[in-house]
Every structure is written in structure tokens, then in C-alpha cells.
N, C-alpha and C. Protein backbone atom coordinates (compact mmCIF):
# COMPACT_ATOMS: atom_id res chain seq x y z
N UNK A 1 -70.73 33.27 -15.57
CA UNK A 1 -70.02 32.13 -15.08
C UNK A 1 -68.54 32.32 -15.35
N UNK A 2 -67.87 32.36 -14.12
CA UNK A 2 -66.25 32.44 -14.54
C UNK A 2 -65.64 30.65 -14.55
N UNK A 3 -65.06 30.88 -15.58
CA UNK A 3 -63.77 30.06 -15.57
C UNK A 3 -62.58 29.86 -15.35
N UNK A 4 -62.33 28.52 -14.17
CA UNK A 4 -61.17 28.51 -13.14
C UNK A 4 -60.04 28.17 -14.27
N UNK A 5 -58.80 28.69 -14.34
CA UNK A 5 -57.95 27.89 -15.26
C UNK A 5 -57.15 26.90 -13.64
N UNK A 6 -56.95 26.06 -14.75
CA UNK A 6 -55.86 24.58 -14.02
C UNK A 6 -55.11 24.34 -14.63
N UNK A 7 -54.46 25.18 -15.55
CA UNK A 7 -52.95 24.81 -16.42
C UNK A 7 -51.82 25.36 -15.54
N UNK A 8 -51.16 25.93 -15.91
CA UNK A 8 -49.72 26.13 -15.46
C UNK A 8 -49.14 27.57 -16.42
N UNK A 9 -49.11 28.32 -16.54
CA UNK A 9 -48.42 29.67 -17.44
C UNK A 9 -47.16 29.09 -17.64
N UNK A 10 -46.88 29.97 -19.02
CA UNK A 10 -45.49 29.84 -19.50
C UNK A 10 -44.45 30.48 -18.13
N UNK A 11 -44.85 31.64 -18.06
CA UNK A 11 -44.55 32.01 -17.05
C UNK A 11 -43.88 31.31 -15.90
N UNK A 12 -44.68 31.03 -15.41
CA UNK A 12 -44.38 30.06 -14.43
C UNK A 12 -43.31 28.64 -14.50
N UNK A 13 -43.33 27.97 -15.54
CA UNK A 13 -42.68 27.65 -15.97
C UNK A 13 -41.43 27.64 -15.95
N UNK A 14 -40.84 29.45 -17.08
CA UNK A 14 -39.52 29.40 -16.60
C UNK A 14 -38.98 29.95 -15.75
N UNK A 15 -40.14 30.44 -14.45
CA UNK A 15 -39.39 30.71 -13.41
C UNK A 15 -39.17 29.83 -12.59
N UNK A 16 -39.83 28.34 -12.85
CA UNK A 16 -39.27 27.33 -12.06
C UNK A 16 -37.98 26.57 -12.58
N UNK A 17 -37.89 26.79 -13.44
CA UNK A 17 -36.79 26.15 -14.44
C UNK A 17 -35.64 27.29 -13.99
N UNK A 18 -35.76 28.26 -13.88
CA UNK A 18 -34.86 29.12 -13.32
C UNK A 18 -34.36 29.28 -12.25
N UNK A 19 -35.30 28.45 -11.28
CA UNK A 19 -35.08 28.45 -9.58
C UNK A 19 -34.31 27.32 -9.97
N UNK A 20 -34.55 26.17 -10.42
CA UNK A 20 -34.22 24.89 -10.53
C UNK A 20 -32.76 25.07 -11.26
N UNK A 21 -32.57 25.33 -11.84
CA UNK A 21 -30.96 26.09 -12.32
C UNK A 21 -30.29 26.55 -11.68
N UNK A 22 -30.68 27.72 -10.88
CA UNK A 22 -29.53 27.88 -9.82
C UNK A 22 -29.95 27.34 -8.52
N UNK A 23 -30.41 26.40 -8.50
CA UNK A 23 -30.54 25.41 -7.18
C UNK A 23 -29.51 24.16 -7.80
N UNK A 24 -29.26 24.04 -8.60
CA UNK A 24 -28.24 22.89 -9.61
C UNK A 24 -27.00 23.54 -9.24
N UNK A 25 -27.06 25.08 -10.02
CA UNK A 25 -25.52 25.66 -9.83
C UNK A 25 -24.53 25.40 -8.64
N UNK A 26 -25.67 25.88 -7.55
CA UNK A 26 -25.18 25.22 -6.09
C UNK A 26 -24.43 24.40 -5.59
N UNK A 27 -25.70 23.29 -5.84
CA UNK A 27 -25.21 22.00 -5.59
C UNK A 27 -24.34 21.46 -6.60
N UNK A 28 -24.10 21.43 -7.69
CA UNK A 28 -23.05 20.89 -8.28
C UNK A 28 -21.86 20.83 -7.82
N UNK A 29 -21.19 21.85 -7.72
CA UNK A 29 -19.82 21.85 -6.78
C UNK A 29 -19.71 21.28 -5.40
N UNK A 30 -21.06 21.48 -4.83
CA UNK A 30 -20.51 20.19 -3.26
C UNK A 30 -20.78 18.57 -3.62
N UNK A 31 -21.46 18.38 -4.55
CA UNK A 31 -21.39 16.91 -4.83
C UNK A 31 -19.67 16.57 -5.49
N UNK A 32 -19.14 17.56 -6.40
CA UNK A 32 -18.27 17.29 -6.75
C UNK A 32 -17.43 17.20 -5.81
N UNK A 33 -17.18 18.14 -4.72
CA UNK A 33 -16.11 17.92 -3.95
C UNK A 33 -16.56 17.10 -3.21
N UNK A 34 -17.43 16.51 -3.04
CA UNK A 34 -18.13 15.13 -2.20
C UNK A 34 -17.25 14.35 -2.62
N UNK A 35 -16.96 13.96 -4.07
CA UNK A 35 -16.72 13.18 -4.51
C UNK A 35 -15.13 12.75 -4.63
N UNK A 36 -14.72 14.21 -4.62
CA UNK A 36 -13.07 14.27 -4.49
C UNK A 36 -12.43 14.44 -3.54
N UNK A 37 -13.19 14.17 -2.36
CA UNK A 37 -12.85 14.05 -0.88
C UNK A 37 -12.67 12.79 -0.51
N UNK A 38 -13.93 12.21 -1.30
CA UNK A 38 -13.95 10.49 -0.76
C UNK A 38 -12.48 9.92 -2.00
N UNK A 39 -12.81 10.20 -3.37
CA UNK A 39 -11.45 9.67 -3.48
C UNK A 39 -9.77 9.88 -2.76
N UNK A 40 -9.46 11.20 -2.57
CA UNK A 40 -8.48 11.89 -1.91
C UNK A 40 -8.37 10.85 -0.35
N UNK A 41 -9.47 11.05 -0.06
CA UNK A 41 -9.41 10.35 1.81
C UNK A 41 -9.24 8.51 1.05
N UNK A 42 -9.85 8.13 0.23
CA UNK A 42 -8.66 6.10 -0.62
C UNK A 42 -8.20 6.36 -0.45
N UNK A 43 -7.32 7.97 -1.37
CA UNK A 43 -5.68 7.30 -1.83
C UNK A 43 -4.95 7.53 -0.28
N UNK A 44 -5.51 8.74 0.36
CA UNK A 44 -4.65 8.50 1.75
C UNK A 44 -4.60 7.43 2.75
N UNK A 45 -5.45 7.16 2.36
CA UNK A 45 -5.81 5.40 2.85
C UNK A 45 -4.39 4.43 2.36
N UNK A 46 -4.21 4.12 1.00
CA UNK A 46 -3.63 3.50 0.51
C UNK A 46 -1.96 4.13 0.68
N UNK A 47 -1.95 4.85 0.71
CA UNK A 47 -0.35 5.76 1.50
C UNK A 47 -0.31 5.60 2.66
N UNK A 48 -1.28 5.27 3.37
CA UNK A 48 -0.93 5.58 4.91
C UNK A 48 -0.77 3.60 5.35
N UNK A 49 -1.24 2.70 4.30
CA UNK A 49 -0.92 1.56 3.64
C UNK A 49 0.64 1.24 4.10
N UNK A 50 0.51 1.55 2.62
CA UNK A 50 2.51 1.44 1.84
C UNK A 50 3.18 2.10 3.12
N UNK A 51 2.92 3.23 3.93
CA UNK A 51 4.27 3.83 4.57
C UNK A 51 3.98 2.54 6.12
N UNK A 52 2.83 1.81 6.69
CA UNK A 52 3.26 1.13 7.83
C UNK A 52 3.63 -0.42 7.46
N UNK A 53 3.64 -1.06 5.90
CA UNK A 53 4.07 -2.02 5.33
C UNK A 53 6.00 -1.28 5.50
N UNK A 54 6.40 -0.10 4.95
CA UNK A 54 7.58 -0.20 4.63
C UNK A 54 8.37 -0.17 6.30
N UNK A 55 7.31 0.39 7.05
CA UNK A 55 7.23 0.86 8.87
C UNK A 55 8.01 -0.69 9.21
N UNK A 56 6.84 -1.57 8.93
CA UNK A 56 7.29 -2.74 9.44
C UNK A 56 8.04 -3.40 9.32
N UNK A 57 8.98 -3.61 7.45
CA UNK A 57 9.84 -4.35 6.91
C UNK A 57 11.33 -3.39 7.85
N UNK A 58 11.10 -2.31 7.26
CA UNK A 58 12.59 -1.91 8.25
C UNK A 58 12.48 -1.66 9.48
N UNK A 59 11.45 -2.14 10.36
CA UNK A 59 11.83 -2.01 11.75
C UNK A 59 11.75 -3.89 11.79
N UNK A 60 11.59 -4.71 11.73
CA UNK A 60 12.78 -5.80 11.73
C UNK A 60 13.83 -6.13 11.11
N UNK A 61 13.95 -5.48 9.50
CA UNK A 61 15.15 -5.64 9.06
C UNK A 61 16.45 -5.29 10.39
N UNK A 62 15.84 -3.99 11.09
CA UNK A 62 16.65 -3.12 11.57
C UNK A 62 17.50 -3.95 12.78
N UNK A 63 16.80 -4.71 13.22
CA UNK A 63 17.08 -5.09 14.53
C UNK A 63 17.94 -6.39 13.93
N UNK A 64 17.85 -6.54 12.71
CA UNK A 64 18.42 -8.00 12.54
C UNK A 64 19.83 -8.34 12.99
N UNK A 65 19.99 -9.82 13.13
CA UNK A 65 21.57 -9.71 13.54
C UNK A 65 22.68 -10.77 12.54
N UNK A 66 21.74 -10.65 11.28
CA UNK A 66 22.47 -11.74 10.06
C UNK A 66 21.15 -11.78 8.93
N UNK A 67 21.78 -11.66 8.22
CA UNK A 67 20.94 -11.81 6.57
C UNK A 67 21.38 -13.34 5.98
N UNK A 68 20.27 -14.03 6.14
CA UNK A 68 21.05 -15.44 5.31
C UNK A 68 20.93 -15.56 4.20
N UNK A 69 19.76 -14.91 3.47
CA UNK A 69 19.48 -14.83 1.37
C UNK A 69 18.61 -13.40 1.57
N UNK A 70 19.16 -13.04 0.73
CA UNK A 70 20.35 -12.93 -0.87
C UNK A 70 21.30 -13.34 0.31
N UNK A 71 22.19 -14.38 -1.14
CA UNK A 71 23.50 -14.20 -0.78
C UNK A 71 24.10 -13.04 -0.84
N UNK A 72 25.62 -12.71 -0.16
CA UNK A 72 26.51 -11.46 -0.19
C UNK A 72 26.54 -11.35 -1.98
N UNK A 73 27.04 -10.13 -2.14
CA UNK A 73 27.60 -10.12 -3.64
C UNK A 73 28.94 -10.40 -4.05
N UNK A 74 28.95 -10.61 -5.40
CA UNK A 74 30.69 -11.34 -5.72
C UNK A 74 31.41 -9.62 -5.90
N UNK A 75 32.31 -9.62 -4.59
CA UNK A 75 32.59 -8.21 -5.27
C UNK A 75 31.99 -6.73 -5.15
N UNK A 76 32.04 -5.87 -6.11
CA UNK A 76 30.91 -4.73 -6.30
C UNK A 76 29.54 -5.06 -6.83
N UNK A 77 29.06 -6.16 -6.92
CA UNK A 77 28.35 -6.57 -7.75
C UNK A 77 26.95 -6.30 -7.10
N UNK A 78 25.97 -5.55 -7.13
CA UNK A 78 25.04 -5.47 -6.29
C UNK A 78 23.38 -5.01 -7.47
N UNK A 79 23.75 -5.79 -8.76
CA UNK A 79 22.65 -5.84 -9.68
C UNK A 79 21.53 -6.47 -9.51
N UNK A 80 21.90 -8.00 -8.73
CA UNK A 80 20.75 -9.12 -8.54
C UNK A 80 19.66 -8.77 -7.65
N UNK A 81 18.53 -8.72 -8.14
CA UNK A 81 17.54 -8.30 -7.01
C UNK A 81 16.80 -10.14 -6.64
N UNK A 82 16.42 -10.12 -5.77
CA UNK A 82 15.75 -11.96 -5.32
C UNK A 82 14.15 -11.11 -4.75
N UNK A 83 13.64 -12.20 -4.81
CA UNK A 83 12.32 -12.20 -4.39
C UNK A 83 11.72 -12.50 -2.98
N UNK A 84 12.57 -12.03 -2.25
CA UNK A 84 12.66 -12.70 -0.84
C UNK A 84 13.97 -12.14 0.27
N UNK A 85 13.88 -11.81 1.06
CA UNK A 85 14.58 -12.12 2.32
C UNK A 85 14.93 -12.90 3.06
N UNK A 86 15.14 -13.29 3.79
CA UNK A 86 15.45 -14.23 5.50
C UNK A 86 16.48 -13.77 5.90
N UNK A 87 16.41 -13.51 6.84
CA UNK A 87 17.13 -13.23 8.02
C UNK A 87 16.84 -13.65 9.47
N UNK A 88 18.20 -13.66 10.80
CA UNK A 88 17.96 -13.58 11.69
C UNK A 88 17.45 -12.11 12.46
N UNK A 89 16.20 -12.20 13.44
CA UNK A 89 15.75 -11.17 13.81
C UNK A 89 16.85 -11.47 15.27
N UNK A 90 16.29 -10.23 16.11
CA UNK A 90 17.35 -9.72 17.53
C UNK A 90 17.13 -11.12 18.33
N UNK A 91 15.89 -12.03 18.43
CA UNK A 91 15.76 -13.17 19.21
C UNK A 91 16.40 -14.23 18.36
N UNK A 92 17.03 -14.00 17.77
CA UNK A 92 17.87 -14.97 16.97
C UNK A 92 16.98 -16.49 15.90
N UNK A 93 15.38 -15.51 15.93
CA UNK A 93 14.74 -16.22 14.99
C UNK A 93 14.54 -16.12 13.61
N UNK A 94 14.94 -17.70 12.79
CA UNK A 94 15.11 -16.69 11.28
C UNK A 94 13.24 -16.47 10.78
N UNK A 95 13.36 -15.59 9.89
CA UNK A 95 12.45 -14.61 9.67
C UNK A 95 12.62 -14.58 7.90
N UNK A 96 11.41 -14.70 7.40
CA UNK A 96 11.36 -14.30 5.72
C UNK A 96 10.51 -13.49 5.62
N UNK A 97 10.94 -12.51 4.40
CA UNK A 97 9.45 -11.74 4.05
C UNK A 97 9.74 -11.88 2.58
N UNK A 98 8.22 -12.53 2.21
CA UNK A 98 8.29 -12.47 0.52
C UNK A 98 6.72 -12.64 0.23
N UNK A 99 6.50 -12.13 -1.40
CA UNK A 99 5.34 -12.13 -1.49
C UNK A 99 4.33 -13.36 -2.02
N UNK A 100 3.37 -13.65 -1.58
CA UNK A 100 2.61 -15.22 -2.01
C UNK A 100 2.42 -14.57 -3.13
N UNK A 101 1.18 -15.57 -3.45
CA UNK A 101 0.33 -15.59 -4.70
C UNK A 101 -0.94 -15.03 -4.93
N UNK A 102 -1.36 -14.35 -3.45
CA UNK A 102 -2.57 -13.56 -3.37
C UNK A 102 -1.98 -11.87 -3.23
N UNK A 103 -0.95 -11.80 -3.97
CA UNK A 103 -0.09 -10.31 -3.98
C UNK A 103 -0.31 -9.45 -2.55
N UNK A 104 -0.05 -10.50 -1.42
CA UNK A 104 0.04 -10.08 -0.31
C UNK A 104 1.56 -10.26 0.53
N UNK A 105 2.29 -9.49 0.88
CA UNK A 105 3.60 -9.05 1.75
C UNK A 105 3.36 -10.30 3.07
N UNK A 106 4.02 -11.36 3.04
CA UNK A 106 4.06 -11.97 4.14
C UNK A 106 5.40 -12.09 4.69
N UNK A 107 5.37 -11.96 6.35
CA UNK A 107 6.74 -11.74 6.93
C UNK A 107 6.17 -13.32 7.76
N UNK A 108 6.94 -14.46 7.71
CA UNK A 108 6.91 -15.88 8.24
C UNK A 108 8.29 -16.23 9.25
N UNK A 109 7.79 -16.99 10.22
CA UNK A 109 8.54 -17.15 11.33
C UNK A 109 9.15 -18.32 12.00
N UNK A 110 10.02 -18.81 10.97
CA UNK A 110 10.69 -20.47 10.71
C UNK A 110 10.07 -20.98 12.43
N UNK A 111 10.57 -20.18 13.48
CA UNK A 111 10.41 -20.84 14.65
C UNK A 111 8.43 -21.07 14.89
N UNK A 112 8.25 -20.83 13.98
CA UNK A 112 6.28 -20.85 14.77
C UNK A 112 6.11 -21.98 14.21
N UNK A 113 7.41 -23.09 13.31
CA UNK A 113 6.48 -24.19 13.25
C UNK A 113 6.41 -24.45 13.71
N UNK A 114 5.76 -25.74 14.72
CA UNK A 114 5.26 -26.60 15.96
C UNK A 114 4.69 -27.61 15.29
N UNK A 115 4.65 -29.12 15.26
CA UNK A 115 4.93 -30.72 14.96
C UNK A 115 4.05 -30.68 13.53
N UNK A 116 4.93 -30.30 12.85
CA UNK A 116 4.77 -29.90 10.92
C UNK A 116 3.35 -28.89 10.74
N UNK A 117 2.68 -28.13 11.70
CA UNK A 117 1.59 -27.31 11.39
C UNK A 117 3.01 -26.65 10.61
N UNK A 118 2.18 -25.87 9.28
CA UNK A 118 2.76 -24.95 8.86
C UNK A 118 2.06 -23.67 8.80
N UNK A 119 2.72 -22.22 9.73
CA UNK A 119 2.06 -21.27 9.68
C UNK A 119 1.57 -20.39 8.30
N UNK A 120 0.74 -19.72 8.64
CA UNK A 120 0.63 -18.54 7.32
C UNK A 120 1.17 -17.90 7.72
N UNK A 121 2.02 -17.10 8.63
CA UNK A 121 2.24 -15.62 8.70
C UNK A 121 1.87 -14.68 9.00
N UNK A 122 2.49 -13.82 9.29
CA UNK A 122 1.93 -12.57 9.41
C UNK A 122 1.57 -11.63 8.25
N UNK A 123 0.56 -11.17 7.88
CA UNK A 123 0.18 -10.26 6.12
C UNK A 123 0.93 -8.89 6.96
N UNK A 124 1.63 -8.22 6.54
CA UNK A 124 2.26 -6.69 6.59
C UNK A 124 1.19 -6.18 5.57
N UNK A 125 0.92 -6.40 4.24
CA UNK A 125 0.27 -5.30 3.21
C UNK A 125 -0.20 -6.25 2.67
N UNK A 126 -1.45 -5.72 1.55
CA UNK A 126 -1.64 -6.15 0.48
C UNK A 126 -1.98 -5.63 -0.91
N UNK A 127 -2.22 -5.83 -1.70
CA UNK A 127 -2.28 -4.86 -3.17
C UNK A 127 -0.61 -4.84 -3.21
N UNK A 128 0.17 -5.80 -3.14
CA UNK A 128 1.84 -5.26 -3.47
C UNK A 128 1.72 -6.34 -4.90
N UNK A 129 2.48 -5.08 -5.85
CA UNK A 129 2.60 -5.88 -6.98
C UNK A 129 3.94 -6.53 -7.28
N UNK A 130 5.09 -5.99 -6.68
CA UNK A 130 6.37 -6.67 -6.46
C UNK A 130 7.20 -6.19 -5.47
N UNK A 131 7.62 -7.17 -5.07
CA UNK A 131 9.01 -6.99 -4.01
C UNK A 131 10.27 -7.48 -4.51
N UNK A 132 11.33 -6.50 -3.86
CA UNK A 132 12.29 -7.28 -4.45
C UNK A 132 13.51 -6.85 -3.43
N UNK A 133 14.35 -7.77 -3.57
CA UNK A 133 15.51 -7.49 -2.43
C UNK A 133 16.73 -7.25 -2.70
N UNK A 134 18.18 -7.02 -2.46
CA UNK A 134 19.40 -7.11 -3.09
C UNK A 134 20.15 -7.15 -1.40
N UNK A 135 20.93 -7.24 -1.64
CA UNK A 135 22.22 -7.01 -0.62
C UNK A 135 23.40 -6.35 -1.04
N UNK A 136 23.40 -5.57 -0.14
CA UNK A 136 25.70 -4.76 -0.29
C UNK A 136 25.95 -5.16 0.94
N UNK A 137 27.07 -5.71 0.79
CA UNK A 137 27.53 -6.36 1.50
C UNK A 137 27.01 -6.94 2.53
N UNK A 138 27.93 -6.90 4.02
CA UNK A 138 27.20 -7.69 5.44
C UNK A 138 25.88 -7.15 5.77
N UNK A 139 26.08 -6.01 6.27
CA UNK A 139 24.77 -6.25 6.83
C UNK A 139 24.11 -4.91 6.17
N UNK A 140 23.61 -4.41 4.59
CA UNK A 140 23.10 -3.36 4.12
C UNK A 140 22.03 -4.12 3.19
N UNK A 141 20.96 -3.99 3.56
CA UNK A 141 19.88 -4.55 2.64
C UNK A 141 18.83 -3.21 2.16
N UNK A 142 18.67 -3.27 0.84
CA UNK A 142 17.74 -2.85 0.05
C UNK A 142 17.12 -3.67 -0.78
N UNK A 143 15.57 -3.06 -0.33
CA UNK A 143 14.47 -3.72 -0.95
C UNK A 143 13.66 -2.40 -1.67
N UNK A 144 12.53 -2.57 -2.53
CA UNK A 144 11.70 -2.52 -3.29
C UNK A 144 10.53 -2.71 -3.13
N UNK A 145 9.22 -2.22 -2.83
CA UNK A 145 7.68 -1.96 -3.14
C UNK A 145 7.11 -1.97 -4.11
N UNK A 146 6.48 -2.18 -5.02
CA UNK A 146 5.36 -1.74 -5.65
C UNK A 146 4.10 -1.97 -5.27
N UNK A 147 3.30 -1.20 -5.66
CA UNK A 147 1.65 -0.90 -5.52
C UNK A 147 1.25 -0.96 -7.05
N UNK A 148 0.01 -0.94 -6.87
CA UNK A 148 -0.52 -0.51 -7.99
C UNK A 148 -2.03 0.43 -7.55
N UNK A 149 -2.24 1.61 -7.62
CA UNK A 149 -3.34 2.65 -7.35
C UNK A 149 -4.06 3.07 -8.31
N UNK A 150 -5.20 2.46 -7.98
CA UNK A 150 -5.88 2.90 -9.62
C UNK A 150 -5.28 3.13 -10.94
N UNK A 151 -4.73 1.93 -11.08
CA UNK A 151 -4.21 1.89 -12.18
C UNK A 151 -2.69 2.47 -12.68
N UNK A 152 -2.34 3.03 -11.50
CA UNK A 152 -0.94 4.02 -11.47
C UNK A 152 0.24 2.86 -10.55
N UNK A 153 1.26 2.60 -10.97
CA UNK A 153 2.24 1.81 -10.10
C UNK A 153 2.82 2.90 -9.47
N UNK A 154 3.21 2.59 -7.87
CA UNK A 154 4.29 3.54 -7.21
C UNK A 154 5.40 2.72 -6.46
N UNK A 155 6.12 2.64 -6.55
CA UNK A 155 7.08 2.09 -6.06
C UNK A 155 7.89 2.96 -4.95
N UNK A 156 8.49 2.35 -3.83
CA UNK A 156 8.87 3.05 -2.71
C UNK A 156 10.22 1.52 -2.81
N UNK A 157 11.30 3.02 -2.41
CA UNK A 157 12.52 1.68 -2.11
C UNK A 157 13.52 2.34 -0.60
N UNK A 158 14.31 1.70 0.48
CA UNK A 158 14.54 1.97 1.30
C UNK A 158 15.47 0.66 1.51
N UNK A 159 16.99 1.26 2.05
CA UNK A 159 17.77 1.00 2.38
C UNK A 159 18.59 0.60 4.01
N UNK A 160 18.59 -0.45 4.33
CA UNK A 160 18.86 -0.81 5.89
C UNK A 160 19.83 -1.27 6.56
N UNK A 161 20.27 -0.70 7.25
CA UNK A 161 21.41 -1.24 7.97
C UNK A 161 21.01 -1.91 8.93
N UNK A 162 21.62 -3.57 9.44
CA UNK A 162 21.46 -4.14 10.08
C UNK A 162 22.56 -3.65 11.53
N UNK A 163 21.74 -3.18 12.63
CA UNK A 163 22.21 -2.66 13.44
C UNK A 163 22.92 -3.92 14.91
N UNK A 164 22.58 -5.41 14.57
CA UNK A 164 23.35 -6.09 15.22
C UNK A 164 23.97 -7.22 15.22
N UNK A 165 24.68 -6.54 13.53
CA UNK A 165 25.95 -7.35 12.93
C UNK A 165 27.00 -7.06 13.29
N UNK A 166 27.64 -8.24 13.90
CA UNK A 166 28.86 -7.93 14.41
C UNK A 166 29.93 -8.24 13.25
């Protein structure tokens, strides 16, 4: 009478443990770059963000044809940063951009009130952790960005000439 074995050999064993090892080796590195693709393709997400938020602030700054706040500076004096803009845009509507309380970039459009509705605005960005504005003289405005990216602040700043100040 023979006897069937139904165990498993050592053997066998660590040659599955061995297949199974370099079937790991493998795959380890494409999960990783799985993984640093999907973060890499956020943060370009979040850059490609910030650059059509800053797209938008200076392509109406640009066209503007008067800055009403910040006031001008006394002088050389161009330290004060404000929390806010307004200006007239090219249709001679005044225009603010400042940030609410849901750390979202709103650009608002004095003329869209209509019989006391008060608008929300238009959102340009969100995730902005500060804005900030200054003025040199007539018509040169610089403002200020921040983000915050996983935990990293970046700030982007850009300088504008108002192209229809007379």
C-alpha cells in the first residue's frame, strides 16, 4: 500500500517565497512611481491654479483706467501693503479684488448690483492664504499671493502697469 503525501516540501516552499520576492521586487517601483505621479500631476494641478488666478488679476489690473484704494503713497513711501484693490476696469466699472473668509480670491463688480441684491462675485482661486496690495504711484500696482501646498507656503508677486491712465 503506497502512501499519497498532501503536505507541501520545504522545498517548495522557498521556491515560492522566492518567486514571490522577486514578483515584489518588480512591482514595488511601479506602485511607487504610481504614487509619485499622482502626487507630481496635484502639485501641477495647484501651479497651473496660482499661474491662471495671477492670469486673471493682471489681465484686468492691466486694462484698468484708475486705481481708487490703496491710496497713492506720501512721497517714496511704498511700505503699506492693504488687503484689497478697487479699481476702474476699461468699461469704466469699479472692480475689487480681495480675499473673503472662505480663503477664496474674489474679484466683485460694484455695477452688478441691481435693487440692493448683493452679488458674490466672481471666485478667481481658492486655497489663497493672503493677498496683499501696495501702490507706486498713478498707475503701478503690486500685489502678492500666497498658497499654502501641503503644508509648504509659496508666494508669487507681480507688478502692473495700468495701461489706460491718462
Amino acid at each position: 500500500m503506497k502512501h499519497k503525501k498532501n503536505g507541501i516540501t520545504l522545498v517548495e516552499i522557498l521556491i515560492a517565497i522566492a518567486v514571490l520576492g522577486l514578483m515584489m521586487t518588480f512591482l514595488f517601483p511601479i506602485f511607487s512611481y504610481s504614487r509619485r505621479a499622482g502626487t507630481t500631476m496635484n502639485r501641477l494641478d495647484v501651479y497651473h491654479d496660482i499661474r491662471k488666478v495671477d492670469h486673471a488679476i493682471s489681465g484686468e489690473l492691466k486694462l484698468g483706467s484708475g486705481v481708487l484704494y490703496p491710496p497713492k503713497p506720501a512721497g517714496d513711501s511704498t511700505t503699506d501693503w492693504y488687503s484689497q484693490v478697487i479699481f476702474r476696469n476699461h468699461l469704466n466699472q469699479v472692480l475689487m479684488v480681495y480675499l473673503n473668509e472662505q480663503d477664496k480670491l474674489v474679484l466683485f463688480n460694484y455695477d452688478d448690483i441691481k435693487d440692493s441684491y448683493l452679488s458674490l462675485g466672481r471666485f478667481l482661486g481658492s486655497k489663497v492664504k493672503d493677498f496683499a496690495v501696495r501702490r507706486h504711484g498713478n498707475s503701478v500696482i503690486e500685489y502678492k499671493l500666497t498658497f499654502e501646498i501641503e503644508k509648504q507656503d509659496f508666494t508669487i508677486s507681480n507688478r502692473i502697469t495700468l495701461v489706460n491712465v491718462f
